[in-house]
C-alpha atoms as a PDB file:
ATOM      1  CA  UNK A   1      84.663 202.605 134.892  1.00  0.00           C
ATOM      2  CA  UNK A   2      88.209 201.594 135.805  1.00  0.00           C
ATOM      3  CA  UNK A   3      87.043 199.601 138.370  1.00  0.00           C
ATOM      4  CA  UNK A   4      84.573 197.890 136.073  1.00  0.00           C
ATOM      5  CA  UNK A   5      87.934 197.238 133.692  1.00  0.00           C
ATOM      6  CA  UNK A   6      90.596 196.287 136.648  1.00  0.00           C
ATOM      7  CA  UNK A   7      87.683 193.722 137.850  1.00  0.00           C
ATOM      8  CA  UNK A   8      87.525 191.938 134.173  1.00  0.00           C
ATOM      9  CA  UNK A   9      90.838 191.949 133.988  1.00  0.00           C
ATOM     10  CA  UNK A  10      91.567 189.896 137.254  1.00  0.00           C
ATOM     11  CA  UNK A  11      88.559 187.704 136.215  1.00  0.00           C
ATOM     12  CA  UNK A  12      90.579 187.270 132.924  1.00  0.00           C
ATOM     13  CA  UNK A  13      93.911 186.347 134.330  1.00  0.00           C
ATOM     14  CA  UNK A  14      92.073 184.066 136.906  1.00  0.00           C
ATOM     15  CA  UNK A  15      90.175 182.314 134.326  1.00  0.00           C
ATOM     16  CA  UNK A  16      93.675 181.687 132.605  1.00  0.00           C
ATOM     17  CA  UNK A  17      95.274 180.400 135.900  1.00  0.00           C
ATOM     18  CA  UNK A  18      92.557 177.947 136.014  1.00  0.00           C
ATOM     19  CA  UNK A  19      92.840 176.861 132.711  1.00  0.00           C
ATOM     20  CA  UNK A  20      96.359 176.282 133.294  1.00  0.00           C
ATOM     21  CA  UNK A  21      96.006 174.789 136.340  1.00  0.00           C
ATOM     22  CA  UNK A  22      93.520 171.947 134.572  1.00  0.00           C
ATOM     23  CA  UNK A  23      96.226 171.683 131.998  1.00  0.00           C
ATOM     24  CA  UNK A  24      99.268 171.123 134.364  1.00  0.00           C
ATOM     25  CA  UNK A  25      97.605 168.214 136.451  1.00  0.00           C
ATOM     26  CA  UNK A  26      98.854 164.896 136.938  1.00  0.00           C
ATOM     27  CA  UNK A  27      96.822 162.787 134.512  1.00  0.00           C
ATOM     28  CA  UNK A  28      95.180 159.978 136.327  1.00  0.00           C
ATOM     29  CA  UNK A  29      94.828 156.339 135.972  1.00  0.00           C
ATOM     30  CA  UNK A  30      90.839 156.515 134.737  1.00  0.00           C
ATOM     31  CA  UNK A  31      90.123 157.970 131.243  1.00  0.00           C
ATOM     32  CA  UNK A  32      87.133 159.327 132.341  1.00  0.00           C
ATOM     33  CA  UNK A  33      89.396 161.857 134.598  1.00  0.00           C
ATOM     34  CA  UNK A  34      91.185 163.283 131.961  1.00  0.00           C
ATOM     35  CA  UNK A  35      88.859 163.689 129.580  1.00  0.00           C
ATOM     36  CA  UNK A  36      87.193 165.782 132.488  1.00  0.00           C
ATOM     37  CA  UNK A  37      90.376 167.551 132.965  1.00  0.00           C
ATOM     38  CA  UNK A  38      89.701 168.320 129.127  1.00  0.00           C
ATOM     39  CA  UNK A  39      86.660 169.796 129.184  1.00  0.00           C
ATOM     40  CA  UNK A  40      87.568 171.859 132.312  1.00  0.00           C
ATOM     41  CA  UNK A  41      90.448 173.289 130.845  1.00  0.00           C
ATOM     42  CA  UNK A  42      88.527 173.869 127.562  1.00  0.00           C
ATOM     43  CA  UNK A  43      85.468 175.440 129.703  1.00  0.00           C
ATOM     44  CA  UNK A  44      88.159 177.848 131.681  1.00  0.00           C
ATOM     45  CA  UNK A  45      89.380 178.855 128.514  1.00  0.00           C
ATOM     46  CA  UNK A  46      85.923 179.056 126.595  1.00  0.00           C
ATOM     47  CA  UNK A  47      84.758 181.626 129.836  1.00  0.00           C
ATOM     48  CA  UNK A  48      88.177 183.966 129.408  1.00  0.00           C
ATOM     49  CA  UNK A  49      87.450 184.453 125.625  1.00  0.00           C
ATOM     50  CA  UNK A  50      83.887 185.315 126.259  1.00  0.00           C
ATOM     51  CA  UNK A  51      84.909 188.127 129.223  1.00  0.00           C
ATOM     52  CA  UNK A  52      87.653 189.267 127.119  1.00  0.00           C
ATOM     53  CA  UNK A  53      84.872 190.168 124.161  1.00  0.00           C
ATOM     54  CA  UNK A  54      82.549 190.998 126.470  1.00  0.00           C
ATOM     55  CA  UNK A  55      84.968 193.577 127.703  1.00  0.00           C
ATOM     56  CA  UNK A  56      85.747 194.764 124.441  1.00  0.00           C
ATOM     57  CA  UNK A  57      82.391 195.497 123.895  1.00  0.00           C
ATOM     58  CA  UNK A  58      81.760 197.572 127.159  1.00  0.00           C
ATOM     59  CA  UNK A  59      84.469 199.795 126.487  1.00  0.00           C
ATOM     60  CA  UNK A  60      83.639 200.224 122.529  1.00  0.00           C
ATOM     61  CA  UNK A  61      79.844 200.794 123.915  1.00  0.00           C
ATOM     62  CA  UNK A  62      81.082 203.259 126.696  1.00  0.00           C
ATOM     63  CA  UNK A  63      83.497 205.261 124.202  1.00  0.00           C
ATOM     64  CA  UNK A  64      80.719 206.140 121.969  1.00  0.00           C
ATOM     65  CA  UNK A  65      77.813 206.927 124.867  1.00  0.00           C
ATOM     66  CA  UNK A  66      81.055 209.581 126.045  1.00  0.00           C
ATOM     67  CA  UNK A  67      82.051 208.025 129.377  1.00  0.00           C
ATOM     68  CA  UNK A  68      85.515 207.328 127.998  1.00  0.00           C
ATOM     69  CA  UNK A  69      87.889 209.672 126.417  1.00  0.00           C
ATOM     70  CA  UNK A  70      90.670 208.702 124.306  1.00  0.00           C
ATOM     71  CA  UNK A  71      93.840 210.233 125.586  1.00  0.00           C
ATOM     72  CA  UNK A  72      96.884 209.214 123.309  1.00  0.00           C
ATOM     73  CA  UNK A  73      99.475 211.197 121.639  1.00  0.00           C
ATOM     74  CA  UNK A  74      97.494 213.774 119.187  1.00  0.00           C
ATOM     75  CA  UNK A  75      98.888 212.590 115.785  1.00  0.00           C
ATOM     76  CA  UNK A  76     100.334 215.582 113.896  1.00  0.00           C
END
């Protein structure tokens, strides 16, 4: 399972290099380019929310099947 999480999470941070990447490039000459850039950007973006939820949702689903264990400080 901590695979499965370390994976999404480097999908994650990619997805929000890319996004960033679309964001920080030189605007070109042609508006058709940078409304591209746009929806790129916005795409990236769209794609990191939807694995961050999606991971969410795996480890809510495998917390109550049992295959993870909360293991914080006992509260008193």
């Amino acid at each position: 399972m901590s695979y499965f999480i370390i994976l999404f999470l480097l999908l994650i941070i990619a997805s929000l290099g890319t996004a960033g990447f679309f964001m920080l490039r030189r605007p070109t000459e042609d508006g058709q380019k940078k409304s591209a850039q746009s929806r790129n950007m916005a795409r990236a973006l769209t794609f990191r929310i939807g694995l961050s939820v999606t991971l969410f949702l795996c480890i809510l689903i495998a917390w109550q099947l049992g295959y993870i264990h909360p293991t914080g400080v006992p509260l008193r």
